[in-house]
PDB file of N, CA and C in Angstrom:
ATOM      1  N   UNK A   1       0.818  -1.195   0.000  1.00  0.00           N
ATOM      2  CA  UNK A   1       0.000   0.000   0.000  1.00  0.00           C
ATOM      3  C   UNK A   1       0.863   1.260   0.000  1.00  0.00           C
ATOM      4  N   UNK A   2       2.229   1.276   0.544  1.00  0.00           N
ATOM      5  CA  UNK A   2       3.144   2.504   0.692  1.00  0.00           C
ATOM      6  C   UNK A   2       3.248   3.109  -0.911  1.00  0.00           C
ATOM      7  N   UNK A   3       3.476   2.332  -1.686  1.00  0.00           N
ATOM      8  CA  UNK A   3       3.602   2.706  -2.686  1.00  0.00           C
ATOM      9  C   UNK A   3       2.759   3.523  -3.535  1.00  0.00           C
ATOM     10  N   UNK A   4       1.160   3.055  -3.091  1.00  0.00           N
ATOM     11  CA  UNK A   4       0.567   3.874  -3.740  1.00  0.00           C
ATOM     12  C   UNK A   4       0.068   5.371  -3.245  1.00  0.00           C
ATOM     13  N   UNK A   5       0.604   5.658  -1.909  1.00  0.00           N
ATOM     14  CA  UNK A   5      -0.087   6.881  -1.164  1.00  0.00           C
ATOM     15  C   UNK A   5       1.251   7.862  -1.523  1.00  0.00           C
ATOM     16  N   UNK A   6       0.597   9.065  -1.763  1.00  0.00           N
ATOM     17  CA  UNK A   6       1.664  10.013  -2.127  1.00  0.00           C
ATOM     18  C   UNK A   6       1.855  10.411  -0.477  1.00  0.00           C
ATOM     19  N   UNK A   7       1.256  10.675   0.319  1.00  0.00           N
ATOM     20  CA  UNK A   7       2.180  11.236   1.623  1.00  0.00           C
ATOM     21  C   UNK A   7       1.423   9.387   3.112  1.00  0.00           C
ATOM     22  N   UNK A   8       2.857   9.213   3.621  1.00  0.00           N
ATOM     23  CA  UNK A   8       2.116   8.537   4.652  1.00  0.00           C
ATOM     24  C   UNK A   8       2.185   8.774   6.299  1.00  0.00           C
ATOM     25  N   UNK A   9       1.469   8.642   7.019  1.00  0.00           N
ATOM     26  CA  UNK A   9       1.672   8.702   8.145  1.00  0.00           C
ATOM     27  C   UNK A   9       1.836   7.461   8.969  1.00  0.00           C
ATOM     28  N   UNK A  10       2.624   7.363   9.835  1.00  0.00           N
ATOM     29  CA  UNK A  10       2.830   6.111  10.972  1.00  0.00           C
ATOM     30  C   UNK A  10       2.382   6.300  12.236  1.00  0.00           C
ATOM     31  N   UNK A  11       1.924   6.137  12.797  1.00  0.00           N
ATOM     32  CA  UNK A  11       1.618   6.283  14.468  1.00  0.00           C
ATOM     33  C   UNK A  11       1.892   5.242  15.637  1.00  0.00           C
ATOM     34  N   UNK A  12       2.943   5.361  16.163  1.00  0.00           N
ATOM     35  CA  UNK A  12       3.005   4.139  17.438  1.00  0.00           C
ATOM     36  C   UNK A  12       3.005   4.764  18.605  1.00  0.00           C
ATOM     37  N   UNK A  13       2.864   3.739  19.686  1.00  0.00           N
ATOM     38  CA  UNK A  13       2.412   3.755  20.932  1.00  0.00           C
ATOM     39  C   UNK A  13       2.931   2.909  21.716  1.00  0.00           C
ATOM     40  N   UNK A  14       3.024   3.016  22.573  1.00  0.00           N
ATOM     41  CA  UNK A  14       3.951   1.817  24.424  1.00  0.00           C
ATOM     42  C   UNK A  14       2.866   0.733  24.083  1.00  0.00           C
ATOM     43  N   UNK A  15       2.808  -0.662  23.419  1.00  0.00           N
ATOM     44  CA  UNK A  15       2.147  -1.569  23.669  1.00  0.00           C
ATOM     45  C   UNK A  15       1.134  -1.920  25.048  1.00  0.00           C
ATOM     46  N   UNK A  16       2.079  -1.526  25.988  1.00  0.00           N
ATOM     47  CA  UNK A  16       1.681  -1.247  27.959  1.00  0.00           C
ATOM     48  C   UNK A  16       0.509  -0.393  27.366  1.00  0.00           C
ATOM     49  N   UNK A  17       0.309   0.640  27.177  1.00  0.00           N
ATOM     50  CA  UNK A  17      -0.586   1.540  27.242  1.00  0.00           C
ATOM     51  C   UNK A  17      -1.763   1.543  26.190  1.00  0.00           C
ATOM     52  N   UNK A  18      -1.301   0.674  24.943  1.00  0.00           N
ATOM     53  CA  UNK A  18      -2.341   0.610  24.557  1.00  0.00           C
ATOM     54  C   UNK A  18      -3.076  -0.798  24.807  1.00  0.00           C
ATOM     55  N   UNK A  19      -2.479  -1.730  25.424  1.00  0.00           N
ATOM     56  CA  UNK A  19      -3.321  -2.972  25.709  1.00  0.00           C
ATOM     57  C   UNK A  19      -4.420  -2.639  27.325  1.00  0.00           C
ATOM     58  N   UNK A  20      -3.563  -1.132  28.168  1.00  0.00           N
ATOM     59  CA  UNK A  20      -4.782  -0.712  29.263  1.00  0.00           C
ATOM     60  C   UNK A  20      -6.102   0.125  28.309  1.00  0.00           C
ATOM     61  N   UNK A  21      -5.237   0.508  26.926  1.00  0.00           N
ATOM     62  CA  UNK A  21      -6.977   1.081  26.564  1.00  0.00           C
ATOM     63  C   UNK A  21      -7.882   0.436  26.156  1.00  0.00           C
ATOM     64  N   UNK A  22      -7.342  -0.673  25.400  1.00  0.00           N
ATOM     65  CA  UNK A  22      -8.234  -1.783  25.045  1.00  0.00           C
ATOM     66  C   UNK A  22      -8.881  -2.482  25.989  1.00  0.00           C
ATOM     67  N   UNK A  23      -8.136  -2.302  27.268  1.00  0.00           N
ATOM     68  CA  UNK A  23      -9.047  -3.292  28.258  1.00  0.00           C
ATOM     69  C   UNK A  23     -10.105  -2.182  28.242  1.00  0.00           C
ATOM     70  N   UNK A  24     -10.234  -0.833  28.936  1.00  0.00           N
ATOM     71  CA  UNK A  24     -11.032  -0.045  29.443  1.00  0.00           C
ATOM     72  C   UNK A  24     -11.716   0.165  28.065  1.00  0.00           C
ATOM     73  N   UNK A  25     -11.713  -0.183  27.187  1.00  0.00           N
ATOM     74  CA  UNK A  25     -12.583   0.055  26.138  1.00  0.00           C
ATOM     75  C   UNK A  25     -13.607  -1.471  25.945  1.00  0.00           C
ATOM     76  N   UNK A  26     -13.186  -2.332  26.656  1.00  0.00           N
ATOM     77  CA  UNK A  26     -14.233  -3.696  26.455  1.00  0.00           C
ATOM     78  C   UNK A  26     -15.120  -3.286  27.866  1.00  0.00           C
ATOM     79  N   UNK A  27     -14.594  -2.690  28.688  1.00  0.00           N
ATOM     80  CA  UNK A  27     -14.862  -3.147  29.857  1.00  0.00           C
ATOM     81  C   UNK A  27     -15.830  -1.815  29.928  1.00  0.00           C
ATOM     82  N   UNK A  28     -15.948  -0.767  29.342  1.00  0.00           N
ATOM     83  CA  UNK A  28     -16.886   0.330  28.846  1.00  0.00           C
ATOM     84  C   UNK A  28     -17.890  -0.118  27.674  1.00  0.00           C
ATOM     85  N   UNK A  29     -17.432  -1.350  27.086  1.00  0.00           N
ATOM     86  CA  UNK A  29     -19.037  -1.491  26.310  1.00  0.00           C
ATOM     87  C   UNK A  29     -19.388  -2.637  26.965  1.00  0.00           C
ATOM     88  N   UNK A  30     -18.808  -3.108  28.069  1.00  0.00           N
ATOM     89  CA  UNK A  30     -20.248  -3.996  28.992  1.00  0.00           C
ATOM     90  C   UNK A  30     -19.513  -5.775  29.533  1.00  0.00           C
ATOM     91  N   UNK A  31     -17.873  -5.859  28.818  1.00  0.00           N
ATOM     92  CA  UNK A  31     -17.511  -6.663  29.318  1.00  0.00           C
ATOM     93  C   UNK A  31     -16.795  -6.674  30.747  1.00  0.00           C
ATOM     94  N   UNK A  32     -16.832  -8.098  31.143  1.00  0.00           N
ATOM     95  CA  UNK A  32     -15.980  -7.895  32.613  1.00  0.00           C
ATOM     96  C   UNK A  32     -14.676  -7.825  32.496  1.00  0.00           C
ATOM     97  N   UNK A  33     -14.164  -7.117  33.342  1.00  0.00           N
ATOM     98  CA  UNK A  33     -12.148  -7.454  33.375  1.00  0.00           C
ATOM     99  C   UNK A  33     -12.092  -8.018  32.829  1.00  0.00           C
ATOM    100  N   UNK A  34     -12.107  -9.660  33.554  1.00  0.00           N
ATOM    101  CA  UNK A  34     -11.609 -10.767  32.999  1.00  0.00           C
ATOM    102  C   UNK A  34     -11.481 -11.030  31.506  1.00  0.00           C
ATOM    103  N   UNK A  35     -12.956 -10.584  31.091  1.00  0.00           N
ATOM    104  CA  UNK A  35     -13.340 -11.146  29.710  1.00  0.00           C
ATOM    105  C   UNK A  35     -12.830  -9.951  28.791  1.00  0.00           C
ATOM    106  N   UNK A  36     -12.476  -9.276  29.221  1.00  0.00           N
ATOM    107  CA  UNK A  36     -11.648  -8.254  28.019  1.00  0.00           C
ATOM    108  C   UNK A  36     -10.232  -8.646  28.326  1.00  0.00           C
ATOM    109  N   UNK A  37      -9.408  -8.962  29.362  1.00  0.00           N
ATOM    110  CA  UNK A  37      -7.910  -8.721  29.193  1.00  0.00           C
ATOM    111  C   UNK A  37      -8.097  -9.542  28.746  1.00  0.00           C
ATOM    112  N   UNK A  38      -8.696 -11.267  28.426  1.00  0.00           N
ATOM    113  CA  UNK A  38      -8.456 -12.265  27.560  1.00  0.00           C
ATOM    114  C   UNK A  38      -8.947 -11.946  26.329  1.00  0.00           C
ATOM    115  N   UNK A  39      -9.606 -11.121  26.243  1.00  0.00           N
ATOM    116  CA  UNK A  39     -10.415 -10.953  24.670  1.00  0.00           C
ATOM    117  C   UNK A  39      -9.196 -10.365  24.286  1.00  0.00           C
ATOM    118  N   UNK A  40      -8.114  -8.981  24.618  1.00  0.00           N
ATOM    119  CA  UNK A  40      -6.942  -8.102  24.697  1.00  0.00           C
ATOM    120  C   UNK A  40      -6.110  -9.060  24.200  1.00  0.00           C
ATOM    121  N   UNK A  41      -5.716  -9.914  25.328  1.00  0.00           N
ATOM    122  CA  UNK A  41      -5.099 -10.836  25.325  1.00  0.00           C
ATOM    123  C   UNK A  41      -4.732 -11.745  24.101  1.00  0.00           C
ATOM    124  N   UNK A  42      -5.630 -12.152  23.790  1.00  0.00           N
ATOM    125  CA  UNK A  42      -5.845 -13.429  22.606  1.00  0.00           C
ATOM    126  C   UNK A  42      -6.096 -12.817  21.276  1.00  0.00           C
ATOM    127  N   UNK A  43      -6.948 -11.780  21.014  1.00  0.00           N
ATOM    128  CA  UNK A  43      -6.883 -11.165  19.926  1.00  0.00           C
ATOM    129  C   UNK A  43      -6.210  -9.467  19.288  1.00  0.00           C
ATOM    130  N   UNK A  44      -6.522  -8.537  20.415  1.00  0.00           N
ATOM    131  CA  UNK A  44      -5.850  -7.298  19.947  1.00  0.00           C
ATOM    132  C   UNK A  44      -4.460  -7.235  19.620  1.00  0.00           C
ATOM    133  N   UNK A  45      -3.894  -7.756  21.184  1.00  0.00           N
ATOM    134  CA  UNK A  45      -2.460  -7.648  21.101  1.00  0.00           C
ATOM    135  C   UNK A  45      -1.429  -8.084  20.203  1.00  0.00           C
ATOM    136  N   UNK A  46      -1.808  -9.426  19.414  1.00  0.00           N
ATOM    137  CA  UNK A  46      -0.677 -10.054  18.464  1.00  0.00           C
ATOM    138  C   UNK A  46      -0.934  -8.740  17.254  1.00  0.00           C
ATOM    139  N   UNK A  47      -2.500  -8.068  17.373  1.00  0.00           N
ATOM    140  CA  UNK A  47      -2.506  -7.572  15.899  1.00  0.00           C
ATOM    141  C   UNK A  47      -1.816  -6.513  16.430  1.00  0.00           C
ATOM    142  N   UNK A  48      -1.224  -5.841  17.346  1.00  0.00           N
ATOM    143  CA  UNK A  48      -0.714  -4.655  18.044  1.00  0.00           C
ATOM    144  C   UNK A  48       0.768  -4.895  17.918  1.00  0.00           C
ATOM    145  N   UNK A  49       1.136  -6.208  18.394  1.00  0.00           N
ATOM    146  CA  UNK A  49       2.488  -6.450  17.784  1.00  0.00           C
ATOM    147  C   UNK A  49       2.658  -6.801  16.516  1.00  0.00           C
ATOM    148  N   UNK A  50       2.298  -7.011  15.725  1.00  0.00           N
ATOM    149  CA  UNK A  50       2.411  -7.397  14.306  1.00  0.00           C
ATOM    150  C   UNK A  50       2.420  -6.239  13.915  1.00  0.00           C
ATOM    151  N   UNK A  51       1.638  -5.227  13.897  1.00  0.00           N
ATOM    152  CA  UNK A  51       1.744  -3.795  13.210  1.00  0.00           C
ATOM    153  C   UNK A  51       2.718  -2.843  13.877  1.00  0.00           C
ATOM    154  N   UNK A  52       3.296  -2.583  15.055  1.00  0.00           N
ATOM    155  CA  UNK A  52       4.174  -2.004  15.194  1.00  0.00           C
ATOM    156  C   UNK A  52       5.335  -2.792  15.386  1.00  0.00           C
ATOM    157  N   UNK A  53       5.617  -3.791  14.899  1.00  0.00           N
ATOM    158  CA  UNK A  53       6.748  -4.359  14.245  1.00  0.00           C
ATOM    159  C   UNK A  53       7.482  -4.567  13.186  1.00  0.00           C
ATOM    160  N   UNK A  54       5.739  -4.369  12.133  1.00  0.00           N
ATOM    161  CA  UNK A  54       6.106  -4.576  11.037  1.00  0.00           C
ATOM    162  C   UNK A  54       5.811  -3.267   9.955  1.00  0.00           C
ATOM    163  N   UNK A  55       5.037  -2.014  10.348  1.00  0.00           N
ATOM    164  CA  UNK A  55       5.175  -0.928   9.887  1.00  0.00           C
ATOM    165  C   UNK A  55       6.371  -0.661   9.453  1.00  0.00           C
ATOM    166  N   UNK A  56       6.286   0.105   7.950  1.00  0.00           N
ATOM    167  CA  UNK A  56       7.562   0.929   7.482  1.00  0.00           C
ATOM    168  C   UNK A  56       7.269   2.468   8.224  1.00  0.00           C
ATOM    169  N   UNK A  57       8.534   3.276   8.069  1.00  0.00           N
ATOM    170  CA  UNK A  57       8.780   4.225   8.654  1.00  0.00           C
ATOM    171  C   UNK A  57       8.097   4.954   7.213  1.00  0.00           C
ATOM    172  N   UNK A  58       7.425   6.297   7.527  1.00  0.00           N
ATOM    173  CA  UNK A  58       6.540   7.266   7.161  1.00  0.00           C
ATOM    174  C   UNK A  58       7.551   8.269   6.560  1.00  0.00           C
ATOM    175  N   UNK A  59       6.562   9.479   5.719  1.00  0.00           N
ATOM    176  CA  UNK A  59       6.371  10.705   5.624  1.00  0.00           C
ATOM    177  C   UNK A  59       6.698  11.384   6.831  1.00  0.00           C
ATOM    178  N   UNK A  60       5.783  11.060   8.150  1.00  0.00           N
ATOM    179  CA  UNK A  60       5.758  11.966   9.035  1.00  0.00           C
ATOM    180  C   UNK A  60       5.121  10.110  10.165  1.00  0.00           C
ATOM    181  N   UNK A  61       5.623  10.525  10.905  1.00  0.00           N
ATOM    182  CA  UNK A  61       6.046   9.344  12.205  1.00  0.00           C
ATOM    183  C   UNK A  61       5.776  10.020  13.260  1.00  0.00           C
ATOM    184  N   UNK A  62       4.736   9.626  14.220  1.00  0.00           N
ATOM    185  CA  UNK A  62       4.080  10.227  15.485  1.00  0.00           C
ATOM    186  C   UNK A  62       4.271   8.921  16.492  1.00  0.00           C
ATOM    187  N   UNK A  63       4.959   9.566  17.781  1.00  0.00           N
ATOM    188  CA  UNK A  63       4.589   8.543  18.882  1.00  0.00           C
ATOM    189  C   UNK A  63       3.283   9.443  19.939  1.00  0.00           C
ATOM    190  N   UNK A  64       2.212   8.507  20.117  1.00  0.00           N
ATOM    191  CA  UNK A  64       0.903   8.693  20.697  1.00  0.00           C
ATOM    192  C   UNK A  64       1.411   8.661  22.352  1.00  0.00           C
ATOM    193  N   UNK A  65       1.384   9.728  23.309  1.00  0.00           N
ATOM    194  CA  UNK A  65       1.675   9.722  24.516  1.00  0.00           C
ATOM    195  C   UNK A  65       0.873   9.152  25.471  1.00  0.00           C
ATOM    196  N   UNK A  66       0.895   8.867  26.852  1.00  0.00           N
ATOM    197  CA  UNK A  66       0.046   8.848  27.720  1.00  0.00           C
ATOM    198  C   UNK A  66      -1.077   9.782  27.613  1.00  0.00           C
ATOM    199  N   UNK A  67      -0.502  11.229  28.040  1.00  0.00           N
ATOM    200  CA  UNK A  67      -1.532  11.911  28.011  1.00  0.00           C
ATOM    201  C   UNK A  67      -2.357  12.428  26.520  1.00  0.00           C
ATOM    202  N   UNK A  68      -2.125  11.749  25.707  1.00  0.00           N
ATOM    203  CA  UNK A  68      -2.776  11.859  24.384  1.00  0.00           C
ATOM    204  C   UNK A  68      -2.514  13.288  23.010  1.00  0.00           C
ATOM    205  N   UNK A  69      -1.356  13.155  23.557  1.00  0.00           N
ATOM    206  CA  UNK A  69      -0.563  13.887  22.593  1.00  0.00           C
ATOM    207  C   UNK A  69       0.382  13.019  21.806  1.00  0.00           C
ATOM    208  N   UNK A  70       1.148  13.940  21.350  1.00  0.00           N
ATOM    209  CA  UNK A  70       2.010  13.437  20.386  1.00  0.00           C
ATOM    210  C   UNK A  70       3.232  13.573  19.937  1.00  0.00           C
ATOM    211  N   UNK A  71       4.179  12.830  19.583  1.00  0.00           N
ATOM    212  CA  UNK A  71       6.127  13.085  19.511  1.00  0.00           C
ATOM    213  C   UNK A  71       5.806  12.976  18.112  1.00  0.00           C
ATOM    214  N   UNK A  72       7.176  13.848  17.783  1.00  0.00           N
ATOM    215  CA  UNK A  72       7.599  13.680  16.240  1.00  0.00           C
ATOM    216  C   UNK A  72       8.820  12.840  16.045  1.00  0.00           C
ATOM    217  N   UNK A  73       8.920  11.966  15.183  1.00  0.00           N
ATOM    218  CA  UNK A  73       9.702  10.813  15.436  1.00  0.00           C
ATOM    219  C   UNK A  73      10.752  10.871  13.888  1.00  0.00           C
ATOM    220  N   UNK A  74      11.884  10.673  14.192  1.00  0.00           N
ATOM    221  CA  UNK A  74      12.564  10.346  12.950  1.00  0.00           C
ATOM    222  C   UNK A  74      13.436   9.674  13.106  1.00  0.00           C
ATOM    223  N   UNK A  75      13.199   8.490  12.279  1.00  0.00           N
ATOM    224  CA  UNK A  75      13.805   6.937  12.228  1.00  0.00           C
ATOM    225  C   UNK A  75      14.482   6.122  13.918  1.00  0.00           C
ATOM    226  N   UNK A  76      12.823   6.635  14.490  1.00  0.00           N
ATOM    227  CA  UNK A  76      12.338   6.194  15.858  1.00  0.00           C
ATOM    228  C   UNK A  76      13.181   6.899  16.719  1.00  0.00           C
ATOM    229  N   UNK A  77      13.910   8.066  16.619  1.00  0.00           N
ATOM    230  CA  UNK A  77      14.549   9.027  17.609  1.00  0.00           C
ATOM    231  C   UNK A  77      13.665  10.495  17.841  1.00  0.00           C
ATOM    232  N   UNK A  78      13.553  10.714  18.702  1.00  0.00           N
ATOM    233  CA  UNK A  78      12.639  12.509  19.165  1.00  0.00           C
ATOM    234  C   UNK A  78      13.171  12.952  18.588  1.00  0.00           C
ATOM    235  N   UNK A  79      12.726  14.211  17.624  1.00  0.00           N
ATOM    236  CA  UNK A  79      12.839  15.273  17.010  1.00  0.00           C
ATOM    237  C   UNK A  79      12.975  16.811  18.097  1.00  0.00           C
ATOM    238  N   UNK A  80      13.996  17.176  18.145  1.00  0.00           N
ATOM    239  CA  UNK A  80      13.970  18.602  18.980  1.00  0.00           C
ATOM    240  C   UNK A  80      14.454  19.509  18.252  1.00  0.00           C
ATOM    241  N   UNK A  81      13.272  20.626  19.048  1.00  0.00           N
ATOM    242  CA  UNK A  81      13.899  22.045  18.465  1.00  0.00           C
ATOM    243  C   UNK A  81      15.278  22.011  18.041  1.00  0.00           C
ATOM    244  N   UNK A  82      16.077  22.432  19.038  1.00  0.00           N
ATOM    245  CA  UNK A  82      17.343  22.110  19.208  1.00  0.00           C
ATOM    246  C   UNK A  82      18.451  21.457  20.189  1.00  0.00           C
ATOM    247  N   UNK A  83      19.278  21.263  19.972  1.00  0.00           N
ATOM    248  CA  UNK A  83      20.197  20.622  20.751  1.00  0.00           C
ATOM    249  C   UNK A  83      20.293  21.161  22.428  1.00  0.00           C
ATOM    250  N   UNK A  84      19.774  19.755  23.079  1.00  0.00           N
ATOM    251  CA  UNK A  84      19.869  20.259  24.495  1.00  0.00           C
ATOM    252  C   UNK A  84      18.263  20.716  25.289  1.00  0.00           C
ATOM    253  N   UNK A  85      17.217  20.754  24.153  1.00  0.00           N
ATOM    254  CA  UNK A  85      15.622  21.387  24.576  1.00  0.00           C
ATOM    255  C   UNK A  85      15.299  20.444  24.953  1.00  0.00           C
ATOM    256  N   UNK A  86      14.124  20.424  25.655  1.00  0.00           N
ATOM    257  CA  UNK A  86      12.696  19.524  25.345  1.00  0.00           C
ATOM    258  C   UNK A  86      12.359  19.293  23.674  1.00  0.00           C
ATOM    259  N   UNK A  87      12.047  18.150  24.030  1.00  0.00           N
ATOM    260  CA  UNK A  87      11.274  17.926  22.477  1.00  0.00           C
ATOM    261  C   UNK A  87       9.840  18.233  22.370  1.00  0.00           C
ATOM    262  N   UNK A  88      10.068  18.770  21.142  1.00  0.00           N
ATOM    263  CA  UNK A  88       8.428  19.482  21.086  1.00  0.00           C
ATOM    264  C   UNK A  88       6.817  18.896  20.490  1.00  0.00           C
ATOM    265  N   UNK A  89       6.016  18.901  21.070  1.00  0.00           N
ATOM    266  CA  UNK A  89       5.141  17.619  21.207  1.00  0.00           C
ATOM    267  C   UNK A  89       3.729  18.118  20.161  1.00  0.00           C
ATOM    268  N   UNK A  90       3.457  17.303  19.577  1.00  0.00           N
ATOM    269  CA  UNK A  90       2.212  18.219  18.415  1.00  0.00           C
ATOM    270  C   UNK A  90       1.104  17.646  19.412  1.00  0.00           C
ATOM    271  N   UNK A  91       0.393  18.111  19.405  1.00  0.00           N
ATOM    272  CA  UNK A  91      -1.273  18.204  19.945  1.00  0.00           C
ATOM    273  C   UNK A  91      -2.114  17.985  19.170  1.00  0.00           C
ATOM    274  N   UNK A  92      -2.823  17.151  18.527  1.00  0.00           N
ATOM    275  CA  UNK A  92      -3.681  16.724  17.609  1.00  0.00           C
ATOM    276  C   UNK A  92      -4.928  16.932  18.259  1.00  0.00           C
ATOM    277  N   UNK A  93      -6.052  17.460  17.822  1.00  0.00           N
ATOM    278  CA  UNK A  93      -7.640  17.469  18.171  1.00  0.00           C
ATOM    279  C   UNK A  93      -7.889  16.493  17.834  1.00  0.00           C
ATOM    280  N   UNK A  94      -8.580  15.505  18.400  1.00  0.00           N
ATOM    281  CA  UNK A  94      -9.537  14.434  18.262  1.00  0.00           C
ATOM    282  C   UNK A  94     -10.647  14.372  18.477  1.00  0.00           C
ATOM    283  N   UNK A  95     -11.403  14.132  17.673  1.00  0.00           N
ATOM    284  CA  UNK A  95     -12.545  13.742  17.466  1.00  0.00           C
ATOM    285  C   UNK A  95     -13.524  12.535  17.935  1.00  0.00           C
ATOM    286  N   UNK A  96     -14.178  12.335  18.772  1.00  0.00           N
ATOM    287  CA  UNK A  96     -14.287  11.143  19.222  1.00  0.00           C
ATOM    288  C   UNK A  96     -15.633  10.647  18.489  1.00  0.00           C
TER     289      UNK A  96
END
Protein backbone atom coordinates (compact mmCIF):
# COMPACT_ATOMS: atom_id res chain seq x y z
CA UNK A 1 0.00 0.00 0.00
CA UNK A 2 3.14 2.50 0.69
CA UNK A 3 3.60 2.71 -2.69
CA UNK A 4 0.57 3.87 -3.74
CA UNK A 5 -0.09 6.88 -1.16
CA UNK A 6 1.66 10.01 -2.13
CA UNK A 7 2.18 11.24 1.62
CA UNK A 8 2.12 8.54 4.65
CA UNK A 9 1.67 8.70 8.14
CA UNK A 10 2.83 6.11 10.97
CA UNK A 11 1.62 6.28 14.47
CA UNK A 12 3.00 4.14 17.44
CA UNK A 13 2.41 3.75 20.93
CA UNK A 14 3.95 1.82 24.42
CA UNK A 15 2.15 -1.57 23.67
CA UNK A 16 1.68 -1.25 27.96
CA UNK A 17 -0.59 1.54 27.24
CA UNK A 18 -2.34 0.61 24.56
CA UNK A 19 -3.32 -2.97 25.71
CA UNK A 20 -4.78 -0.71 29.26
CA UNK A 21 -6.98 1.08 26.56
CA UNK A 22 -8.23 -1.78 25.04
CA UNK A 23 -9.05 -3.29 28.26
CA UNK A 24 -11.03 -0.04 29.44
CA UNK A 25 -12.58 0.05 26.14
CA UNK A 26 -14.23 -3.70 26.46
CA UNK A 27 -14.86 -3.15 29.86
CA UNK A 28 -16.89 0.33 28.85
CA UNK A 29 -19.04 -1.49 26.31
CA UNK A 30 -20.25 -4.00 28.99
CA UNK A 31 -17.51 -6.66 29.32
CA UNK A 32 -15.98 -7.89 32.61
CA UNK A 33 -12.15 -7.45 33.38
CA UNK A 34 -11.61 -10.77 33.00
CA UNK A 35 -13.34 -11.15 29.71
CA UNK A 36 -11.65 -8.25 28.02
CA UNK A 37 -7.91 -8.72 29.19
CA UNK A 38 -8.46 -12.26 27.56
CA UNK A 39 -10.42 -10.95 24.67
CA UNK A 40 -6.94 -8.10 24.70
CA UNK A 41 -5.10 -10.84 25.32
CA UNK A 42 -5.85 -13.43 22.61
CA UNK A 43 -6.88 -11.16 19.93
CA UNK A 44 -5.85 -7.30 19.95
CA UNK A 45 -2.46 -7.65 21.10
CA UNK A 46 -0.68 -10.05 18.46
CA UNK A 47 -2.51 -7.57 15.90
CA UNK A 48 -0.71 -4.66 18.04
CA UNK A 49 2.49 -6.45 17.78
CA UNK A 50 2.41 -7.40 14.31
CA UNK A 51 1.74 -3.79 13.21
CA UNK A 52 4.17 -2.00 15.19
CA UNK A 53 6.75 -4.36 14.25
CA UNK A 54 6.11 -4.58 11.04
CA UNK A 55 5.18 -0.93 9.89
CA UNK A 56 7.56 0.93 7.48
CA UNK A 57 8.78 4.23 8.65
CA UNK A 58 6.54 7.27 7.16
CA UNK A 59 6.37 10.71 5.62
CA UNK A 60 5.76 11.97 9.04
CA UNK A 61 6.05 9.34 12.20
CA UNK A 62 4.08 10.23 15.49
CA UNK A 63 4.59 8.54 18.88
CA UNK A 64 0.90 8.69 20.70
CA UNK A 65 1.68 9.72 24.52
CA UNK A 66 0.05 8.85 27.72
CA UNK A 67 -1.53 11.91 28.01
CA UNK A 68 -2.78 11.86 24.38
CA UNK A 69 -0.56 13.89 22.59
CA UNK A 70 2.01 13.44 20.39
CA UNK A 71 6.13 13.09 19.51
CA UNK A 72 7.60 13.68 16.24
CA UNK A 73 9.70 10.81 15.44
CA UNK A 74 12.56 10.35 12.95
CA UNK A 75 13.80 6.94 12.23
CA UNK A 76 12.34 6.19 15.86
CA UNK A 77 14.55 9.03 17.61
CA UNK A 78 12.64 12.51 19.16
CA UNK A 79 12.84 15.27 17.01
CA UNK A 80 13.97 18.60 18.98
CA UNK A 81 13.90 22.05 18.46
CA UNK A 82 17.34 22.11 19.21
CA UNK A 83 20.20 20.62 20.75
CA UNK A 84 19.87 20.26 24.50
CA UNK A 85 15.62 21.39 24.58
CA UNK A 86 12.70 19.52 25.34
CA UNK A 87 11.27 17.93 22.48
CA UNK A 88 8.43 19.48 21.09
CA UNK A 89 5.14 17.62 21.21
CA UNK A 90 2.21 18.22 18.42
CA UNK A 91 -1.27 18.20 19.95
CA UNK A 92 -3.68 16.72 17.61
CA UNK A 93 -7.64 17.47 18.17
CA UNK A 94 -9.54 14.43 18.26
CA UNK A 95 -12.54 13.74 17.47
CA UNK A 96 -14.29 11.14 19.22
Amino acid sequence: MHKYADYSIRITADPIMLRDRLIERHINSGKSRSDAESFVDFSDMPNVSLCLKHSLQADLNLQILADGSYRLMVCDRVVNEKPNSQSFLIKLALKS
